[in-house]
N, C-alpha and C. Protein backbone atom coordinates (compact mmCIF):
# COMPACT_ATOMS: atom_id res chain seq x y z
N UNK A 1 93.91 110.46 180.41
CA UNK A 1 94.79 109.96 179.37
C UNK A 1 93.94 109.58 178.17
N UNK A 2 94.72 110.00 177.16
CA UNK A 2 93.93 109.94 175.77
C UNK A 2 94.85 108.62 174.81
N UNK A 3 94.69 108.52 173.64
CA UNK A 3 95.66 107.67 172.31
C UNK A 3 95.06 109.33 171.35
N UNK A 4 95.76 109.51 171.10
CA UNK A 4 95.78 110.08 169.96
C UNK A 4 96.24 109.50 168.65
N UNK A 5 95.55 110.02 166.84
CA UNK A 5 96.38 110.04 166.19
C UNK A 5 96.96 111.17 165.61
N UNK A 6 98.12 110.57 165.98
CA UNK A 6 99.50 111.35 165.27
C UNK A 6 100.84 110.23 165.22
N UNK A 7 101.96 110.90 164.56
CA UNK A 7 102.75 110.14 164.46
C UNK A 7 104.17 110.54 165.01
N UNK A 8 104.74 109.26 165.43
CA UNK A 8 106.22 109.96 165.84
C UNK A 8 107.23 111.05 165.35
N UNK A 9 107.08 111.40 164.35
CA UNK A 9 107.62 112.25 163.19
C UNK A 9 106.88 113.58 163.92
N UNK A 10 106.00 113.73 164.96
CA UNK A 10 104.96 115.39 165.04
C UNK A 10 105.98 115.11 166.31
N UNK A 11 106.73 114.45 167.20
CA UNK A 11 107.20 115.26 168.27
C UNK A 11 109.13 114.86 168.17
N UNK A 12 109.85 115.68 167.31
CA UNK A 12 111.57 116.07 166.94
C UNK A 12 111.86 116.04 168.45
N UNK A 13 111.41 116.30 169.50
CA UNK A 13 112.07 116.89 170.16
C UNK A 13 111.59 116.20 171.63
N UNK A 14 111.33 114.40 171.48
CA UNK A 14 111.10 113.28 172.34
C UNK A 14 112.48 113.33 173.12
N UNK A 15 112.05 112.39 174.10
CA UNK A 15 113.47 112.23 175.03
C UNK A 15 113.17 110.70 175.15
N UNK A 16 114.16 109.98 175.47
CA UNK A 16 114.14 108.36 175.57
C UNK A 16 114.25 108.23 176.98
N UNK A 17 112.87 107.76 177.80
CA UNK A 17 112.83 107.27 179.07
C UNK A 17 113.29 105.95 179.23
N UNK A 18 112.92 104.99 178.28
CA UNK A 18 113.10 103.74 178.13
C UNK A 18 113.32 103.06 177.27
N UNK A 19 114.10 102.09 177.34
CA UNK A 19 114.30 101.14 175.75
C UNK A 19 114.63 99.78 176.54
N UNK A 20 114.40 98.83 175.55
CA UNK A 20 114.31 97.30 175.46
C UNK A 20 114.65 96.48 174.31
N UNK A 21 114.89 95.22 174.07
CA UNK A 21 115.02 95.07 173.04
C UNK A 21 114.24 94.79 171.95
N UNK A 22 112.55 94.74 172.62
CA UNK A 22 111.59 94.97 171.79
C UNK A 22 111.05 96.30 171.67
N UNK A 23 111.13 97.40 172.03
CA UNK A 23 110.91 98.64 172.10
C UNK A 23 111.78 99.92 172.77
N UNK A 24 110.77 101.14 172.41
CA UNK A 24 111.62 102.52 173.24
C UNK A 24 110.22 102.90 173.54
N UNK A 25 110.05 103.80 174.77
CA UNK A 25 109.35 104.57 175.50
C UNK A 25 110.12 105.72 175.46
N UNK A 26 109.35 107.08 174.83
CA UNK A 26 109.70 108.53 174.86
C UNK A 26 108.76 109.23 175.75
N UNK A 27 109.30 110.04 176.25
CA UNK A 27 108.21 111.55 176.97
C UNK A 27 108.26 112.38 175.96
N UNK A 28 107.67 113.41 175.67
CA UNK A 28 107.58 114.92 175.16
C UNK A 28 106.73 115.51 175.16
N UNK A 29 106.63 117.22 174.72
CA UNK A 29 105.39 117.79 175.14
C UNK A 29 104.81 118.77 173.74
N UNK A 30 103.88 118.97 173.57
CA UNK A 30 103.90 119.57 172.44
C UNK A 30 102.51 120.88 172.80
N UNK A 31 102.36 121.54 172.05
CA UNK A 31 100.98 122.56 172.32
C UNK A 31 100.59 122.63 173.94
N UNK A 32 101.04 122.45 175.32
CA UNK A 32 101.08 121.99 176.42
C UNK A 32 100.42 120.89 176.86
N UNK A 33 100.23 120.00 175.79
CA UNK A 33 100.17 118.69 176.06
C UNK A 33 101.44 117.63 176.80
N UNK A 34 100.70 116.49 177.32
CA UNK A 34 102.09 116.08 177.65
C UNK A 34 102.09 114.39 177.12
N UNK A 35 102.98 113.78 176.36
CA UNK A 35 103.16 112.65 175.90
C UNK A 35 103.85 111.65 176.32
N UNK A 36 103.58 110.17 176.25
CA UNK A 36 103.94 109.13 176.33
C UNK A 36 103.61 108.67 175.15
N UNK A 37 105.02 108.06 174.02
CA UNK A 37 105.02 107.41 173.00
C UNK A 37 105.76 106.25 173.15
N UNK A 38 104.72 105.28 173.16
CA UNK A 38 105.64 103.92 172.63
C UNK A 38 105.57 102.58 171.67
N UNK A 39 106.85 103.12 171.43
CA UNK A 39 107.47 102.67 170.17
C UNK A 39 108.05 101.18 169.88
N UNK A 40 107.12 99.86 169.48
CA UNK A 40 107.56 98.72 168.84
C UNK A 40 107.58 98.17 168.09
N UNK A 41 107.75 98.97 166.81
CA UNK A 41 108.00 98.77 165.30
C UNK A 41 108.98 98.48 165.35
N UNK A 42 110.00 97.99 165.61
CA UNK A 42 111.17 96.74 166.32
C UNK A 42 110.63 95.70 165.96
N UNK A 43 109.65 95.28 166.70
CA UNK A 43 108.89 94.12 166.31
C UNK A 43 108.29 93.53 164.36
N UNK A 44 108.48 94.49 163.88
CA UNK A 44 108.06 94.81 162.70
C UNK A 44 109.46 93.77 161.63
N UNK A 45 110.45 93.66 162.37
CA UNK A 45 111.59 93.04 161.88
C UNK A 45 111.35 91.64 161.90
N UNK A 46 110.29 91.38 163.01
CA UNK A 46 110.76 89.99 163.31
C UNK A 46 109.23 89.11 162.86
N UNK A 47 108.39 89.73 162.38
CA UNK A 47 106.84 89.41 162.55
C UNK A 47 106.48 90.40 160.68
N UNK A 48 105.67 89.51 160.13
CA UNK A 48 105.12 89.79 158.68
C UNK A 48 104.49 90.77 158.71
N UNK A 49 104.19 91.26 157.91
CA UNK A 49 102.51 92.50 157.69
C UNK A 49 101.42 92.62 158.05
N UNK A 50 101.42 90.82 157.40
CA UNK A 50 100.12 90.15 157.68
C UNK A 50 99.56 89.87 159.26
N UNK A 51 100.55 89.95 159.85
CA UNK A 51 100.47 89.30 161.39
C UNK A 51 100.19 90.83 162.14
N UNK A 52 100.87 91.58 162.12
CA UNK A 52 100.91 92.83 162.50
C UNK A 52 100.56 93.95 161.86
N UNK A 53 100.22 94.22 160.82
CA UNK A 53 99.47 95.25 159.72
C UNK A 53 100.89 96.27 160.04
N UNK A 54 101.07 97.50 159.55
CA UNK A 54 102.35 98.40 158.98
C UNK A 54 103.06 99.04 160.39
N UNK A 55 104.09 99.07 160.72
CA UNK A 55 105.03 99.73 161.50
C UNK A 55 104.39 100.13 162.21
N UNK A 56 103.63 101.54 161.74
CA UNK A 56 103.50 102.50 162.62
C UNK A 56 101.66 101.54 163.34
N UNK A 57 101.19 100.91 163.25
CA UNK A 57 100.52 99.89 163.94
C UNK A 57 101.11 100.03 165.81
N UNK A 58 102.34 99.57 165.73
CA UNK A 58 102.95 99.60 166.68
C UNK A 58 103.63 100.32 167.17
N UNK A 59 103.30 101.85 167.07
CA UNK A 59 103.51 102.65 167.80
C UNK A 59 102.61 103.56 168.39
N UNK A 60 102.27 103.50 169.94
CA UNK A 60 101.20 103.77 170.76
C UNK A 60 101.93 105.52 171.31
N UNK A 61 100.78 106.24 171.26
CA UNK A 61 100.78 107.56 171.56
C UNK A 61 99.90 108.47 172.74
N UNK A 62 100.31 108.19 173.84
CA UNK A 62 99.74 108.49 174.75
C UNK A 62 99.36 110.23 175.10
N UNK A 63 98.05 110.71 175.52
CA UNK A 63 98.38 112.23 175.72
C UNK A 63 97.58 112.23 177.34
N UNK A 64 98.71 113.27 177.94
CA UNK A 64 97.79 114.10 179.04
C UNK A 64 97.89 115.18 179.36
N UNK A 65 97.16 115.72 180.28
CA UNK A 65 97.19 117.08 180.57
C UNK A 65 97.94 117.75 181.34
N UNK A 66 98.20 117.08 182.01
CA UNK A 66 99.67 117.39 183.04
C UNK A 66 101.12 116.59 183.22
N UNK A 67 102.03 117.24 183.46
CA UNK A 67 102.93 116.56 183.88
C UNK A 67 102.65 114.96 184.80
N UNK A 68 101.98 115.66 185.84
CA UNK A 68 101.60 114.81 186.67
C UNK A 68 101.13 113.34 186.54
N UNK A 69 100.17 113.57 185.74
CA UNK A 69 99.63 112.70 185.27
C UNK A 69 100.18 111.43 184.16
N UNK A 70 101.45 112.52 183.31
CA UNK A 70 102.12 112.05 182.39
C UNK A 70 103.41 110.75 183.80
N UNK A 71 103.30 111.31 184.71
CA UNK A 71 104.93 111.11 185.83
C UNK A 71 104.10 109.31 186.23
N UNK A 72 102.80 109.75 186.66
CA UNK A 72 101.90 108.73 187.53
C UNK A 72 101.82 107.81 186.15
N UNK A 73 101.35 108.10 185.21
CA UNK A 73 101.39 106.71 184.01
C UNK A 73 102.76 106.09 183.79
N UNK A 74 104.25 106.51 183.94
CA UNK A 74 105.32 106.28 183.55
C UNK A 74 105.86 105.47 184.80
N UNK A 75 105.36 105.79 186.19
CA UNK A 75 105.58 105.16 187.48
C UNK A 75 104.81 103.40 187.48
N UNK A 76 103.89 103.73 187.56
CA UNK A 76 103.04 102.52 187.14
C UNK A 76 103.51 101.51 186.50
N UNK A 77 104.41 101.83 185.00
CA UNK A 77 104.78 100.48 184.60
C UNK A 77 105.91 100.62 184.66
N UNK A 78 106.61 101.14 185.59
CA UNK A 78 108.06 101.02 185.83
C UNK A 78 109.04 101.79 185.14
N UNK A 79 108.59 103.01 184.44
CA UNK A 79 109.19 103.50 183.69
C UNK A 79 109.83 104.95 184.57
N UNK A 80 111.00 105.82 184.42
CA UNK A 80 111.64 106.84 184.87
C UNK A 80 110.88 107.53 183.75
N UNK A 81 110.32 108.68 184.32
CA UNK A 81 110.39 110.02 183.17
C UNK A 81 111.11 111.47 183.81
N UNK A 82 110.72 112.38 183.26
CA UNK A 82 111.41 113.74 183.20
C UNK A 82 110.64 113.88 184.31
């Protein structure tokens, strides 16, 4: 498992595994990569600039190489994926 940068805007075509009322957790896959993005620029409503530096701050972008691997990170913290 990697962080990449990129931004939520590079994968149209996420699916919503999870949501909360401080965040969403997406899967998707792109170039046969496989992703975990999550998303708590939610938080961004409730907390200054200063405290948290810009939106996309808080949105974490996970990459791996397999499904598998993508299934075993999403199990772990309790999350359902594809």
């Amino acid at each position: 498992m990697s962080q990449r940068e990129v931004r939520l805007a590079d994968f149209p075509d996420r699916q919503l595994i999870f949501g909360a009322e401080g965040g969403v957790v997406y899967a998707a896959t792109r170039a046969g990569k496989f992703y975990v993005i999550v998303d708590e620029s939610m938080f961004a409503d409730f907390l200054g600039e200063d405290e948290i530096g810009s939106a996309e701050s808080l949105i974490q972008i996970h990459e791996f190489s397999s499904a598998s691997e993508r299934a075993a990170f999403l199990s772990r913290r309790g999350w359902s994926g594809p």
